[in-house]
Structures are given as C-alpha cells and as structure tokens.
Protein backbone atom coordinates (compact mmCIF):
# COMPACT_ATOMS: atom_id res chain seq x y z
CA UNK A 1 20.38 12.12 -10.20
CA UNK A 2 19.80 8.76 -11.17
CA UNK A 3 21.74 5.77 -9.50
CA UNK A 4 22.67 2.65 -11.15
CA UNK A 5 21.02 -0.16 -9.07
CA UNK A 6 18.36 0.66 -6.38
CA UNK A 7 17.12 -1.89 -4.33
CA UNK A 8 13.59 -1.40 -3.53
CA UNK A 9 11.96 -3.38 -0.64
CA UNK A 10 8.21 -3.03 -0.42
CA UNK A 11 6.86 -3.67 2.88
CA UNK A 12 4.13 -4.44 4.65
CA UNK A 13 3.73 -4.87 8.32
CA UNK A 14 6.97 -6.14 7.95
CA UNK A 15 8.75 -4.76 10.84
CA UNK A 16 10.21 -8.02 11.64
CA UNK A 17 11.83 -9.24 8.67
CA UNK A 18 12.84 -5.46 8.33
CA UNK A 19 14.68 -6.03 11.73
CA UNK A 20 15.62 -9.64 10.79
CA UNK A 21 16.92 -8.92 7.25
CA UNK A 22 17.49 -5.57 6.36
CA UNK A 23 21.31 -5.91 8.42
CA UNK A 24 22.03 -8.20 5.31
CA UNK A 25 21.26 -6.33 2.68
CA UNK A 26 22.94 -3.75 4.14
CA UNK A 27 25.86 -5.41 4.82
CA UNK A 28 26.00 -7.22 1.21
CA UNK A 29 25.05 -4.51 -0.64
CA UNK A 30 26.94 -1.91 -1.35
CA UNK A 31 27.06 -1.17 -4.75
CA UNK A 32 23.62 -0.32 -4.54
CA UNK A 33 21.16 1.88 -3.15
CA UNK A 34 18.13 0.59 -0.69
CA UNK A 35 15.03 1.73 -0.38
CA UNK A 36 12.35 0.69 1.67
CA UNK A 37 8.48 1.23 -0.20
CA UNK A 38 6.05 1.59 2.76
CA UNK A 39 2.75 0.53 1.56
CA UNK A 40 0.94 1.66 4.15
CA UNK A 41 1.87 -0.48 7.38
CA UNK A 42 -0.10 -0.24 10.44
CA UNK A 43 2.47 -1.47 12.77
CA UNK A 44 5.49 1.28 13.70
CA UNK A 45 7.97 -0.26 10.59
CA UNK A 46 7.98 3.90 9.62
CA UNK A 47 9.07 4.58 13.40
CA UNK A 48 11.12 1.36 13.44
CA UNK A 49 13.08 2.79 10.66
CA UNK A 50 13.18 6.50 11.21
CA UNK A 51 15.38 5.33 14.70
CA UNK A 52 17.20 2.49 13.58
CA UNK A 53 18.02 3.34 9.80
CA UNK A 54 17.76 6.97 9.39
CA UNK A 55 20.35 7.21 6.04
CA UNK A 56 17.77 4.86 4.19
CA UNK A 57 15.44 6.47 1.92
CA UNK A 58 11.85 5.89 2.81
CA UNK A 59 8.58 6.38 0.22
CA UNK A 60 6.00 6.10 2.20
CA UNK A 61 2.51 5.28 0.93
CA UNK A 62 -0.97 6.03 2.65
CA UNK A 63 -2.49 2.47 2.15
CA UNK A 64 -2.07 -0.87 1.06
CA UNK A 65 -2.29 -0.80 -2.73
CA UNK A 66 -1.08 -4.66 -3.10
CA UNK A 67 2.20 -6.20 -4.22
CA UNK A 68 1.63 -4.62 -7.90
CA UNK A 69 0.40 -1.37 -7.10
CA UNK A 70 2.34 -0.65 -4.35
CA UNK A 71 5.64 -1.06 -6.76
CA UNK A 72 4.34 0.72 -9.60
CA UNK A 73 3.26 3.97 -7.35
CA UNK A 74 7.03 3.25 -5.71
CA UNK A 75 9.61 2.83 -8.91
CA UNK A 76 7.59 5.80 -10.99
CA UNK A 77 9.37 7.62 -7.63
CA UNK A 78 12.88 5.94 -8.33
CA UNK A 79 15.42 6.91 -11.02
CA UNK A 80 17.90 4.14 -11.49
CA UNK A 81 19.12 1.40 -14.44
CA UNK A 82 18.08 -1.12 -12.76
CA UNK A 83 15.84 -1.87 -10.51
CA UNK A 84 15.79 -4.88 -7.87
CA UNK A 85 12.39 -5.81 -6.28
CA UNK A 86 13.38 -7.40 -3.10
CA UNK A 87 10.57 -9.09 -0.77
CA UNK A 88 11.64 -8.20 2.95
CA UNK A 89 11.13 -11.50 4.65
CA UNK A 90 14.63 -12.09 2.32
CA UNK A 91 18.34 -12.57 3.30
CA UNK A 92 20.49 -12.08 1.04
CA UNK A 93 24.28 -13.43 0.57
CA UNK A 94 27.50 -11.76 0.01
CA UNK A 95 28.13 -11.33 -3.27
CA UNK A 96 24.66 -11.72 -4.38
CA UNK A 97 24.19 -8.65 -6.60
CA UNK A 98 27.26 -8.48 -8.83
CA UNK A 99 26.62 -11.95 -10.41
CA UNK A 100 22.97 -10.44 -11.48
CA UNK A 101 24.38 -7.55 -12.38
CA UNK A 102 26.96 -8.90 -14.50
CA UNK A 103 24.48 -11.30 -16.41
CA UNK A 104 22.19 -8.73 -17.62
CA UNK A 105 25.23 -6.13 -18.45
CA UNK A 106 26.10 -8.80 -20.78
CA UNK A 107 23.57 -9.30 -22.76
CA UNK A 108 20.97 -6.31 -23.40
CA UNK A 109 18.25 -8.57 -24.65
CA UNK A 110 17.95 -10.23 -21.22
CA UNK A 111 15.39 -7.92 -19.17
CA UNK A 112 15.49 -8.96 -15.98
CA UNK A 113 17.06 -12.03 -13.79
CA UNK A 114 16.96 -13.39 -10.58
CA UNK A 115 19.00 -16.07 -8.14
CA UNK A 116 18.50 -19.02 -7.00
CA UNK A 117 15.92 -18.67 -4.29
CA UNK A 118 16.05 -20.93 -1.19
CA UNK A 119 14.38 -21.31 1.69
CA UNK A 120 15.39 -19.88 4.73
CA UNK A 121 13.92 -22.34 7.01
CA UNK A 122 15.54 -25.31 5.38
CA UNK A 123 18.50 -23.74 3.71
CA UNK A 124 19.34 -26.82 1.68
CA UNK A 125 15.82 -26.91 0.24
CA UNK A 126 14.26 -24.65 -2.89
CA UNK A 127 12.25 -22.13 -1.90
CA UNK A 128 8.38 -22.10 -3.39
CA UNK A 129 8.39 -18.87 -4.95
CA UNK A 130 11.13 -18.84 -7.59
CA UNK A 131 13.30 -21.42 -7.11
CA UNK A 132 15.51 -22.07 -9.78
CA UNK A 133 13.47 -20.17 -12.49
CA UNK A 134 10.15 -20.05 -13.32
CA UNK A 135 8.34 -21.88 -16.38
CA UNK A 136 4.61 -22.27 -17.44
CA UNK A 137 2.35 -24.62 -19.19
CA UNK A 138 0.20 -24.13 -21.95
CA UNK A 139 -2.71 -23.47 -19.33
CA UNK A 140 -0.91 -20.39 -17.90
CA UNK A 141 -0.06 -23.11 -14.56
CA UNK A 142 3.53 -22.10 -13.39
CA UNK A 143 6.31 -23.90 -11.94
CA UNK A 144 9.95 -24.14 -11.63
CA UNK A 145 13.36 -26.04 -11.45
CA UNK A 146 13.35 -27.20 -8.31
CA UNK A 147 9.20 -26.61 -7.44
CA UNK A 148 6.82 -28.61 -9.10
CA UNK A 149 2.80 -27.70 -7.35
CA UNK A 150 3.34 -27.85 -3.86
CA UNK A 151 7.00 -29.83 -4.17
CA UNK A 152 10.09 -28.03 -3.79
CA UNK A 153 13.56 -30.33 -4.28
CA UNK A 154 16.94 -30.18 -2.68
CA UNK A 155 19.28 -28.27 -3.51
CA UNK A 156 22.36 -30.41 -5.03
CA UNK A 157 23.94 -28.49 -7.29
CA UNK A 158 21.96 -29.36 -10.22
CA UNK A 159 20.34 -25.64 -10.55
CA UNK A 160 24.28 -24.28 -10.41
CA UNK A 161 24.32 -23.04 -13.89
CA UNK A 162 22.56 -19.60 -15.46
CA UNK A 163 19.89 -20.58 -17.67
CA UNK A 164 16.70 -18.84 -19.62
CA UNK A 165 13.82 -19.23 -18.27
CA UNK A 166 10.20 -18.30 -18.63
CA UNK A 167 9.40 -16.02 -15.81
CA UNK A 168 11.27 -14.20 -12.86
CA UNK A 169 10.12 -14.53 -9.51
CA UNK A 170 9.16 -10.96 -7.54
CA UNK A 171 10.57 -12.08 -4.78
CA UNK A 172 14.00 -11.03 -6.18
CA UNK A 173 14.14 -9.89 -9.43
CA UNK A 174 17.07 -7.27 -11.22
CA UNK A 175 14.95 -5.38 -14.13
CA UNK A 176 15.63 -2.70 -16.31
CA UNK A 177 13.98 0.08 -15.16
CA UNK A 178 13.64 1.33 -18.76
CA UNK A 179 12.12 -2.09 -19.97
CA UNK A 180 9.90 -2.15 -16.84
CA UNK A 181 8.31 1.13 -17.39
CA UNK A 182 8.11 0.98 -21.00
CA UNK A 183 5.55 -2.26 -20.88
CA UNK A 184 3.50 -1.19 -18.44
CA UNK A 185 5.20 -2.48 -14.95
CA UNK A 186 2.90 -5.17 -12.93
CA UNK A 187 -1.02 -5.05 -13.88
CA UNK A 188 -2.64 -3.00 -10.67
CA UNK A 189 -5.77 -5.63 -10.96
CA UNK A 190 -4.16 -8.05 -9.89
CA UNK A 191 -3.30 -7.15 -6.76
CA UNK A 192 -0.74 -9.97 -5.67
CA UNK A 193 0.08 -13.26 -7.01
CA UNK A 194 1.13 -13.64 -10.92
CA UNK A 195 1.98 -10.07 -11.54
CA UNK A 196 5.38 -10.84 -12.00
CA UNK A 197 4.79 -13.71 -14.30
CA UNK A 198 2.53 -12.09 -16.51
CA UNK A 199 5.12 -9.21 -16.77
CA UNK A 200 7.72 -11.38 -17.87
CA UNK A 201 5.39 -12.50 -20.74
CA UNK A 202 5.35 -9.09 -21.87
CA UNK A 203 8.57 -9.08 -21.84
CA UNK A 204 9.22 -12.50 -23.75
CA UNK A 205 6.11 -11.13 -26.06
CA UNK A 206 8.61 -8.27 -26.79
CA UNK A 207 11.46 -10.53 -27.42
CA UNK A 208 13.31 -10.19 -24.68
CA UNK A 209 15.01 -12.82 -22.18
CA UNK A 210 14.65 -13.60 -19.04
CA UNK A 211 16.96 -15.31 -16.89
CA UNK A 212 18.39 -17.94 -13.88
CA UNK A 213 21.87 -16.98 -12.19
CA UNK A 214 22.67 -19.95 -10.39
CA UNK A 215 25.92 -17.89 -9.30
CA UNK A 216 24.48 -15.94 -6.79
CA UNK A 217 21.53 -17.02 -4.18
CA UNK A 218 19.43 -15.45 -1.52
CA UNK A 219 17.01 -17.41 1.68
CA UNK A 220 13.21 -16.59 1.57
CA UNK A 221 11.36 -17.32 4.32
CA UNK A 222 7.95 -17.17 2.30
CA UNK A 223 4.09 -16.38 2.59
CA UNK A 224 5.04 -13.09 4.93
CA UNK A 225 2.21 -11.35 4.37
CA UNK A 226 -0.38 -14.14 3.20
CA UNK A 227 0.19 -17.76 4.11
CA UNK A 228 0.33 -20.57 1.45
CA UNK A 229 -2.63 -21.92 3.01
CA UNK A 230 -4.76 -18.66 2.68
CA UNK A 231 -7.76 -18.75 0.77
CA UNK A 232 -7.27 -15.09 -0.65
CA UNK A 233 -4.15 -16.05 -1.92
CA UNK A 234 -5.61 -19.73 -3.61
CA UNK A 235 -8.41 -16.73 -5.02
CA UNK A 236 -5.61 -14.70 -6.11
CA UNK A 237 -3.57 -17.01 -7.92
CA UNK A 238 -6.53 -18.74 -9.26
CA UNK A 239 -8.12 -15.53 -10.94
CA UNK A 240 -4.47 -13.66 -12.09
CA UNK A 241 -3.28 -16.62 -14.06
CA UNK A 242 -6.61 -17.32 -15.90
CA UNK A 243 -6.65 -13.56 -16.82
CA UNK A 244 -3.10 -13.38 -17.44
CA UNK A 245 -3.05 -16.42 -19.71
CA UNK A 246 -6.08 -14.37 -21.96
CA UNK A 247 -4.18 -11.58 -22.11
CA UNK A 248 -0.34 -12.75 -23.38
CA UNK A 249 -1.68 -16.40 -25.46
CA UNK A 250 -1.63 -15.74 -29.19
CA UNK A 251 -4.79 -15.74 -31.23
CA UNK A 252 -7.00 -18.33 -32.00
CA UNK A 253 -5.17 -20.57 -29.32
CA UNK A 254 -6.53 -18.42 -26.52
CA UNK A 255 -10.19 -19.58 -27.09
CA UNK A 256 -9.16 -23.01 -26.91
CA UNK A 257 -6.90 -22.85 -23.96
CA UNK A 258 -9.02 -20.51 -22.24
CA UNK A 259 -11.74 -22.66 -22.10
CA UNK A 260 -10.11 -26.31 -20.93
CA UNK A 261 -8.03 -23.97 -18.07
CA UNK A 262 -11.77 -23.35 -16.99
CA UNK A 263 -12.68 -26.91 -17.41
CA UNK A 264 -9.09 -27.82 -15.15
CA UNK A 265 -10.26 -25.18 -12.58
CA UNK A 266 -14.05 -26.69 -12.44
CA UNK A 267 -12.46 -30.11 -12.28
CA UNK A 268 -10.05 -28.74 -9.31
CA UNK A 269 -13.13 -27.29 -7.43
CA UNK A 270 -15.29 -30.26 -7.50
CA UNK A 271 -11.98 -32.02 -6.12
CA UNK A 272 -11.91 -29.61 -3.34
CA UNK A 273 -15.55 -29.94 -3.04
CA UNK A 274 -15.55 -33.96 -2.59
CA UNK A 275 -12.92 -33.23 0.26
CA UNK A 276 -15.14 -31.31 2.08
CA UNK A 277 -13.36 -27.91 1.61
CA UNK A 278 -15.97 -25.59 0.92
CA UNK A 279 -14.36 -22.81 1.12
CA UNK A 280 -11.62 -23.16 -1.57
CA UNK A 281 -14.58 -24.93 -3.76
CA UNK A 282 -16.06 -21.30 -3.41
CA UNK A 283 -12.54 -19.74 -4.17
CA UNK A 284 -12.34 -21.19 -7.59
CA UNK A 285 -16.07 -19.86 -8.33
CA UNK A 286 -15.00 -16.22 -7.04
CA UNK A 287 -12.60 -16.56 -9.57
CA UNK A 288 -14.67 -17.25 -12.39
CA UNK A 289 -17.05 -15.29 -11.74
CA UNK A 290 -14.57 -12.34 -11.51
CA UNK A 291 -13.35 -13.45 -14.82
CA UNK A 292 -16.91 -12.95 -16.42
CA UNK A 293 -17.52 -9.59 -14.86
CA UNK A 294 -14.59 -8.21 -16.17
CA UNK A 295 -14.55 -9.79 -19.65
CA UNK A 296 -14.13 -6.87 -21.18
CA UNK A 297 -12.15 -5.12 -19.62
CA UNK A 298 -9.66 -7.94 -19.40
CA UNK A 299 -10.16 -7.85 -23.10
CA UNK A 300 -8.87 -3.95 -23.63
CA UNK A 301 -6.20 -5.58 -21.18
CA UNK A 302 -5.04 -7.85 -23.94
CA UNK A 303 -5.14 -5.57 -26.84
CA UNK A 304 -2.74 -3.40 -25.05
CA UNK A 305 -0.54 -6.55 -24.21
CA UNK A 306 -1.14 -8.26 -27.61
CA UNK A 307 0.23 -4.47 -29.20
CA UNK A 308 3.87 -5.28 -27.84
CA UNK A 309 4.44 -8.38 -29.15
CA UNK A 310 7.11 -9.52 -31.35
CA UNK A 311 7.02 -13.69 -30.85
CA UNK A 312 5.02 -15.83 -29.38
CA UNK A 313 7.38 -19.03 -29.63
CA UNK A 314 8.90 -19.49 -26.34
CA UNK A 315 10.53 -22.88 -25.59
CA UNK A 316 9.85 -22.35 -21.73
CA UNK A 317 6.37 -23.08 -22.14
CA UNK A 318 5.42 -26.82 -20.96
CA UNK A 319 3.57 -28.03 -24.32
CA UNK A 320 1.50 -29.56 -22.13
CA UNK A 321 -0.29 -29.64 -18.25
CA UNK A 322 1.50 -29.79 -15.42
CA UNK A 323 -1.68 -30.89 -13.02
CA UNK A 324 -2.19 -33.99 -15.54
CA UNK A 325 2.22 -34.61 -15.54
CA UNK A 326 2.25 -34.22 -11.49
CA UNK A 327 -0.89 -36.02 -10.07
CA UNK A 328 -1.92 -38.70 -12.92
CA UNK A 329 1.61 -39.00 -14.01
CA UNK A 330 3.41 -38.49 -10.75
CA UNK A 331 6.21 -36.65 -11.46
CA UNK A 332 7.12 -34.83 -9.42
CA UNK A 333 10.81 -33.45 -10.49
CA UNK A 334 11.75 -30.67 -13.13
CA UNK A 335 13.69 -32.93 -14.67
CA UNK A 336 11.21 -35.84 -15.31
CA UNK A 337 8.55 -33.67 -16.60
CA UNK A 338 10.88 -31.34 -19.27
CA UNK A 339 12.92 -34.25 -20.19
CA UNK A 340 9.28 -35.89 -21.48
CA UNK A 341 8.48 -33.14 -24.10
C-alpha cells in the first residue's frame, strides 16, 4: 500500500543524532511515515532502534554504499508520493512538513523543495548545506542565500519568503517519488557530495522547478559523518561537480566551461600548494585524474542526462564565478553578488 509522505532517514553510525533527533521528528511528524535506511552501521544504531523504536520501519543494508547509493537501494524499497530525504544529525520544527507539502501540491511542475536550513549550533545562523536555497555558477561552483564558500549569514528574516531556486539541498529535501525515479535518482559514482545538485539539474533539464519554503525550517548540525575539513570530502566535492557540470551543461558550452573549471581547480591547487597544504594540493589532482580515467564513461553519463532535457535556460545560474565575485571581489553576501548580474 503506498503512503503519501515517507520520511526516509539514511544513517550511518548515527546512533547519536538518532537518539538526539529522531524524538523530533517523531513528535512533529505525523502526517507522515518514518523510516530509518541503515546503510550498514557498525555501531548498535540497528539494536539502538529495535529497543527504543520498535513501530519504526527499518531497511537495513549490509554496507556502506554512500549518501547516493545508499538512497537509491532504500526508496526503490519505499512506495509513497513523496518522498523526504532527511539527514539524521537534523531537528526538525513543528509544523515543518505541511508548509513543504503544501508548496509542491500546488504547483505540479515544482519537483521537489526544501526549508530553510539552519544551524543547530548557532540557531540564528544559516546552516552550510542548504541554507536558503541552492544556486550555481556557470563553473558548476554552488552556493546559496545565506552561504557564499565557506560564509554562512544570519538569519534576519530576509530568506522568509518561498522562492525558486537552482538546487535542493539533501539534507532535507520533499521529492516526488515519481519524478525521482523516473530521472534516474542520485548518480551511484558519486558517492557523497553533489548528488543532490546534479539531480536537481535533471530535473530543471526536464523543466521542472525547484524550490525555497521559507515557511517552514529545520536545525542541522552538519558534517556528521565527514567533517568540513576532511580531505575525502574536499576530493569528493571537487571531482562530483566537475563531472556533474559535463554531464547537465548544454553543447558546445561544455568544452569551454569544462576546461577553465580545470584551469580554476589547477589555480586552487597551486594556492593550496603555496600554503603548504599538500595534501588538499594532492586532492584536487585525485580529482582530475579521476576525471580522465573515466572520460568515457562520464560521457555515456551525459548522453543519458543530455536525453531528458527540455531547457537549458535557467535564471539560477550565476552568469559568472563565484571564486572570482567572493575572493577578488569580496563579496561575500547573496545579495551583493546576484544583485551584480
């Protein structure tokens, strides 16, 4: 039978935040159904919530597949209309579904939405991953309202309002299960990091909509399973945008673009490199170098991406680069760097 909205929490050696934050969800919840996606934990999260939460349906995986894997092996498992992937280091307000909910009921060219994402640390500060809706550059670089790079801004009311944006953050996202199935869910390459964005640009290749509900807001606590700092994750992000940007840009402007994101990468390592950080200078070669093993793969990649696409004019992209607007320019706001196109 399938339900309307399931709530599906992928976890990881989470049994914290599953004790921290699962009471919430529960508690503000209830029009939906929860689901916790074991991707193969080590710690006793299984055990933690056979005894504690026994009515909440488990799938339970036998390893760690990655953020995009782990949800693809996990939703083909869950019949709903929507689905909502929820990170698990996440609490969540009262109220905080229906204002999603009604958003995307209204309009059935918006795919997917999410809230306004803050950090739970500093609850009057945007939270990195999301924020107030996510955008891109013409270099496949993302940002948001309210993050710019490493930057996130207050909160002051000036994200209050529901607004299209580029991309969705995973974090917290309400899809259509339909929509998400039907292009492909998250690309299983790329592990973690950027799945969600280049799934959105599927879904804006489509013609679909994505967006912000500043009505409704959740606390993240962030990097729960790989620390900002973490190399892997500098690898990750590095590698999954530069294939996701050859896979969703138009042709002939991918060769172009393509080739000065690899020059901005180069120029990035060499910065690392004069700083004495060898390892992230290697991180940005890994990266590259992964790029031109798989060339042609990430090619078939793009033919299958390219053969759902409707549009390619999206006023969400930044006509221009973000790195150049936030270190040579310095802004450092969402509002001084849109408000100069």
């Amino acid at each position: 039978m399938q339900t309307k909205v399931a709530v599906v929490i992928l976890n990881y050696n989470g049994k914290k935040y599953l004790a921290q934050f699962l009471p919430s969800v529960i508690a503000y919840t209830q029009e939906a159904k929860i689901i916790v996606a074991d991707n193969g934990s080590t710690d006793d999260s299984l055990v933690f919530l056979s005894e504690q939460y026994p009515d909440i349906e488990v799938i339970a995986m036998s390893q760690n597949t990655g953020f995009s894997t782990g949800y693809n092996l996990a939703l083909r498992q869950v019949k709903a209309e929507y689905y909502v992937l929820l990170n698990s280091d996440i609490e969540v307000s009262p109220h905080w579904l229906s204002p999603l909910l009604r958003l995307i009921e209204g309009n059935p060219q918006i795919a997917a939405c999410q809230p306004k994402i803050k950090a739970f640390h500093a609850k009057h500060q945007f939270e990195h991953a999301g924020a107030g809706g996510g955008f891109i550059d013409i270099f496949g670089f993302p940002f948001c309202r309210g993050r710019i790079l490493d930057l996130t801004e207050k909160d002051l009311g000036q994200y209050d309002d529901n607004k299209e944006v580029f991309w969705t953050s995973g974090a917290c996202m309400l899809i259509r299960a339909n929509l998400y199935h039907e292009l492909g869910g998250l690309d299983d390459d790329f592990f973690a990091h950027m799945e969600e964005i280049d799934l959105c640009w599927r879904l804006k290749n489509a013609g679909y909509h994505l967006f912000y509900c500043g009505e409704s807001e959740v606390f993240h606590v962030g990097g729960g399973t790989l620390s900002y700092q973490s190399p892997k994750k500098l690898y990750l992000n590095f590698r999954n945008s530069l294939v996701m940007l050859v896979k969703n840009t138009p042709f002939p402007a991918v060769l172009c673009l393509t080739f000065l994101r690899m020059v901005i990468d180069g120029v990035g390592g060499i910065w690392f490199l004069f700083r004495g950080n060898w390892r992230n200078f290697y991180v940005v070669l890994q990266s590259h170098f992964y790029f031109y093993r798989h060339f042609f793969s990430i090619l078939q990649k793009r033919k299958k991406a390219r053969s759902v696409a409707k549009t390619d004019v999206h006023p969400q992209i930044f006509k221009g680069s973000i790195v150049w607007e936030y270190f040579i320019k310095k802004k450092k706001k969402f509002s001084e760097i849109i408000n100069s196109q």
